[in-house]
Protein backbone atom coordinates (compact mmCIF):
# COMPACT_ATOMS: atom_id res chain seq x y z
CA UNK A 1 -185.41 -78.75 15.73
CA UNK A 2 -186.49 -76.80 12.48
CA UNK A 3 -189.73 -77.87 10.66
CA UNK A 4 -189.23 -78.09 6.99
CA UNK A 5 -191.28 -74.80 6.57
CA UNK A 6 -189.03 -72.39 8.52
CA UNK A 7 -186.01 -74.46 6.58
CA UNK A 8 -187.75 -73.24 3.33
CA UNK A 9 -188.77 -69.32 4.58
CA UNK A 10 -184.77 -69.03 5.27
CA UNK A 11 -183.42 -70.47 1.91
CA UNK A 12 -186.30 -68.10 0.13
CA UNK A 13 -184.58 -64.90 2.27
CA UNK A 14 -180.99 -66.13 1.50
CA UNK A 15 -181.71 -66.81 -2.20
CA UNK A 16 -183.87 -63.45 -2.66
CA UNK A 17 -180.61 -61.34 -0.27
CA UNK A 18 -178.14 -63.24 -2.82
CA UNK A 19 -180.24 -62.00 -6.18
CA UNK A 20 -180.86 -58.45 -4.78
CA UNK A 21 -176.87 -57.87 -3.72
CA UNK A 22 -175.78 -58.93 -7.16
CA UNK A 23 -178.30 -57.42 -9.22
CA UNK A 24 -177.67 -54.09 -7.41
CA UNK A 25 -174.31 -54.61 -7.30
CA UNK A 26 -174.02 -55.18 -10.97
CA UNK A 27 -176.14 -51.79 -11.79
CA UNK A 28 -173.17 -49.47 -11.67
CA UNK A 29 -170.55 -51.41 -13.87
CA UNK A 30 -173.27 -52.00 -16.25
CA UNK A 31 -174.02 -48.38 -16.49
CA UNK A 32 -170.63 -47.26 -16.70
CA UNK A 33 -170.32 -49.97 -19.52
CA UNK A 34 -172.89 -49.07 -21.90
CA UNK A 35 -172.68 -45.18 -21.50
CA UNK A 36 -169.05 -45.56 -22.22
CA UNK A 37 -167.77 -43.08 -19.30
CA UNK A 38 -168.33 -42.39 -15.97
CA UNK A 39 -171.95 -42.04 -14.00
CA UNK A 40 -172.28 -38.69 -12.32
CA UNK A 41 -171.99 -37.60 -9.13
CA UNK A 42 -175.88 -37.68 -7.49
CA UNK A 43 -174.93 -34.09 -6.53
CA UNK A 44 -174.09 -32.56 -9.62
CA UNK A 45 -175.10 -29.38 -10.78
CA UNK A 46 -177.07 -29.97 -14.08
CA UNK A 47 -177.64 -27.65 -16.84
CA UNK A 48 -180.87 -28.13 -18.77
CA UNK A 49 -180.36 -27.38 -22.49
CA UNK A 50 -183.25 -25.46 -23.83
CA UNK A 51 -185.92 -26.87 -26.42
CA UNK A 52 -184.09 -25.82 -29.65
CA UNK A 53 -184.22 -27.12 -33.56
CA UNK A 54 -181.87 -29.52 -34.33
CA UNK A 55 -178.48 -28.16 -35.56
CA UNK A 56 -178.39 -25.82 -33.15
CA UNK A 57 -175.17 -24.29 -31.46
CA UNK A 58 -175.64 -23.85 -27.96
CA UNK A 59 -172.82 -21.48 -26.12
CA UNK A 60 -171.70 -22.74 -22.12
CA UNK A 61 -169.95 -20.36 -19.69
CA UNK A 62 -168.48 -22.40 -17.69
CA UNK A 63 -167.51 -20.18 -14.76
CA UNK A 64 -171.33 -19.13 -15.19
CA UNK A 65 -172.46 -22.81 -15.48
CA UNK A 66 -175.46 -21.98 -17.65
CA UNK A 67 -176.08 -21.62 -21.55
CA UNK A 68 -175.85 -18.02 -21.92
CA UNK A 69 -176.28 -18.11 -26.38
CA UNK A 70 -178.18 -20.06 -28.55
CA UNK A 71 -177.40 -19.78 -32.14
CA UNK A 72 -179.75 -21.53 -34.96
CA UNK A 73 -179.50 -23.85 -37.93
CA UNK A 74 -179.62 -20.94 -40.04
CA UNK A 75 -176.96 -18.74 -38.14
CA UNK A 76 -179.17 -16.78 -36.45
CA UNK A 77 -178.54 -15.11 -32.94
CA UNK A 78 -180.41 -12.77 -30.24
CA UNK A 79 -179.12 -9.50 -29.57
CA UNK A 80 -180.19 -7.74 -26.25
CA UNK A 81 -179.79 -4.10 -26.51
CA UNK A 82 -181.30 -1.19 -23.49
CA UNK A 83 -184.51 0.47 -24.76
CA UNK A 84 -187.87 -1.06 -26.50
CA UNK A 85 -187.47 1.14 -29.68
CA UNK A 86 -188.16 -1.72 -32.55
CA UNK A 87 -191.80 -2.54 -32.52
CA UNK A 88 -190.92 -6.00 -34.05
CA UNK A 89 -188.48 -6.95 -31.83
CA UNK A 90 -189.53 -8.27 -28.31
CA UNK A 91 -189.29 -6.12 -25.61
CA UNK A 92 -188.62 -7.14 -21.24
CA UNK A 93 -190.10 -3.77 -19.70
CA UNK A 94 -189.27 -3.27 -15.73
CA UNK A 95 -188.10 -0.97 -13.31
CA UNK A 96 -184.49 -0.18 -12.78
CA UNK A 97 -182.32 -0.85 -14.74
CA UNK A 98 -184.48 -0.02 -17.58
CA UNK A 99 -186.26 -1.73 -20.52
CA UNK A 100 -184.33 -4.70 -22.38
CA UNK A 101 -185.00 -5.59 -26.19
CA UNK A 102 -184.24 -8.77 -27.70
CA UNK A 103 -184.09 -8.29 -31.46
CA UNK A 104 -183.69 -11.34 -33.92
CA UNK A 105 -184.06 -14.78 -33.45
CA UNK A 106 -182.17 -17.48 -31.05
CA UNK A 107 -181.97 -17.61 -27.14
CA UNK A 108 -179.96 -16.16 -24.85
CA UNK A 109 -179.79 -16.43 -20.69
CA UNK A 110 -179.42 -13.12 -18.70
CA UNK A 111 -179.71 -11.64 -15.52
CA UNK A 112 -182.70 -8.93 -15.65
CA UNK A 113 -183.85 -7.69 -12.77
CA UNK A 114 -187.08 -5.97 -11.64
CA UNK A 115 -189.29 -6.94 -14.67
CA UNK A 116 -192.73 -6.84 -14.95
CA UNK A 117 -193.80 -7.06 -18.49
CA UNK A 118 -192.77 -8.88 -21.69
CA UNK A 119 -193.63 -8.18 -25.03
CA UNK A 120 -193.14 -11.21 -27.91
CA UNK A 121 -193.01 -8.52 -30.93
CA UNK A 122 -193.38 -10.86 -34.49
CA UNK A 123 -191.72 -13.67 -33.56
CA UNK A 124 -193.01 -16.73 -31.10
CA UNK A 125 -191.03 -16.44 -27.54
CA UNK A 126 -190.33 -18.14 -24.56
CA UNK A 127 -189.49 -16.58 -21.24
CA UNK A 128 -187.87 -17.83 -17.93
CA UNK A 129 -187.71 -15.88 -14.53
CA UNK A 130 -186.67 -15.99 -10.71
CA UNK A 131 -189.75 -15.42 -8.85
CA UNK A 132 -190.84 -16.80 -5.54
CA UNK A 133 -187.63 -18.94 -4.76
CA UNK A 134 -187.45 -20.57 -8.21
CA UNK A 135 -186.90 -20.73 -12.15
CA UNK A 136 -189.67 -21.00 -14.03
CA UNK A 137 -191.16 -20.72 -17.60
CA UNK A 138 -193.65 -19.56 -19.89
CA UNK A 139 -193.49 -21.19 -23.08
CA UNK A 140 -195.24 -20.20 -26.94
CA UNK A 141 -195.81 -16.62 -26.23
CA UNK A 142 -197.43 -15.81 -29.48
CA UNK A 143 -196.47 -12.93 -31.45
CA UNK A 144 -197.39 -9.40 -30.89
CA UNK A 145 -198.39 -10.73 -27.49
CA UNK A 146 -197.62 -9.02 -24.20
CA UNK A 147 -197.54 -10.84 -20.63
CA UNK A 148 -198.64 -9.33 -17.34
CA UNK A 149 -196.66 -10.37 -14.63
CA UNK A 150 -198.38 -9.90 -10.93
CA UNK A 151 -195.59 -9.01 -9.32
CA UNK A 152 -191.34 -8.12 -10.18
CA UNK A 153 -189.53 -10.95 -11.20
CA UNK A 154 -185.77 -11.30 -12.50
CA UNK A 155 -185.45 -12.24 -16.60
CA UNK A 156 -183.29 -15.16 -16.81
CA UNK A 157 -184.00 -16.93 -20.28
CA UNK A 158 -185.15 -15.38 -23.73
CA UNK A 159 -185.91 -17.33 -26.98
CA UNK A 160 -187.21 -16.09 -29.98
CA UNK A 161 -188.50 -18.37 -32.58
């Protein structure tokens, strides 16, 4: 025979299994409800926007699947050229292939291998690389600034600002 508190332990677990499966149950039609379209797939690929003024226009290859321009408010864009010949533009020295500069304002992504040293020229900059397995950043490189890298890393990410 059951005593009344084992009787009361199992209508606490059926009560508290009944609230779980319907809150959790709920979750994903509520979701789907107030975002007004579908939830993504856990394993999608997600591209983070960079840090940009408002009124931006960012540009998305899609076979790419990464911003690869960023123009401003003010119509403003980036243009990487080979060479560091502009003292006020910034400059992405390295080995082979040679030395990128990034003249104007805006961002753009790339694919710059074998770099070593950045220089910010008069405008604020941030900077992303592959090193070591990962992306990473360096953000508010102040102008006129260089940065010392310890080892070769690949440019990925340029904004000048």
């Amino acid at each position: 025979m059951m005593n009344m508190k084992t009787f009361i332990k199992k209508i606490v677990a059926f009560v508290a299994t009944f609230i779980g499966v319907m809150a959790f149950g709920a979750v994903p039609a509520m979701a789907a409800e107030s975002t007004g379209g579908l939830i993504p797939e856990a394993d999608a690929t997600v591209i983070v926007a960079p840090d940009v003024p408002p009124g931006s226009t960012l540009y998305l290859d899609v076979e790419k699947n990464e911003i690869t321009q960023v123009e401003l408010p003010n119509g403003n864009r980036i243009a990487v050229s080979r060479g560091c010949t502009e003292t006020v533009a910034a400059c992405w020295a390295g080995g082979t292939p040679g030395d990128f500069q990034f003249s104007g304002s805006g961002a753009v992504n790339g694919n710059w291998p074998n770099r070593y040293d950045f220089y910010a020229g008069n405008l604020h900059a941030d900077v992303g690389y592959y090193a070591l397995g990962s992306n990473r950043y360096v953000s508010n490189i102040s102008p006129y600034s260089y940065l010392h890298a310890s080892m070769t890393l690949t440019g990925i990410y340029v904004y000048r600002y």
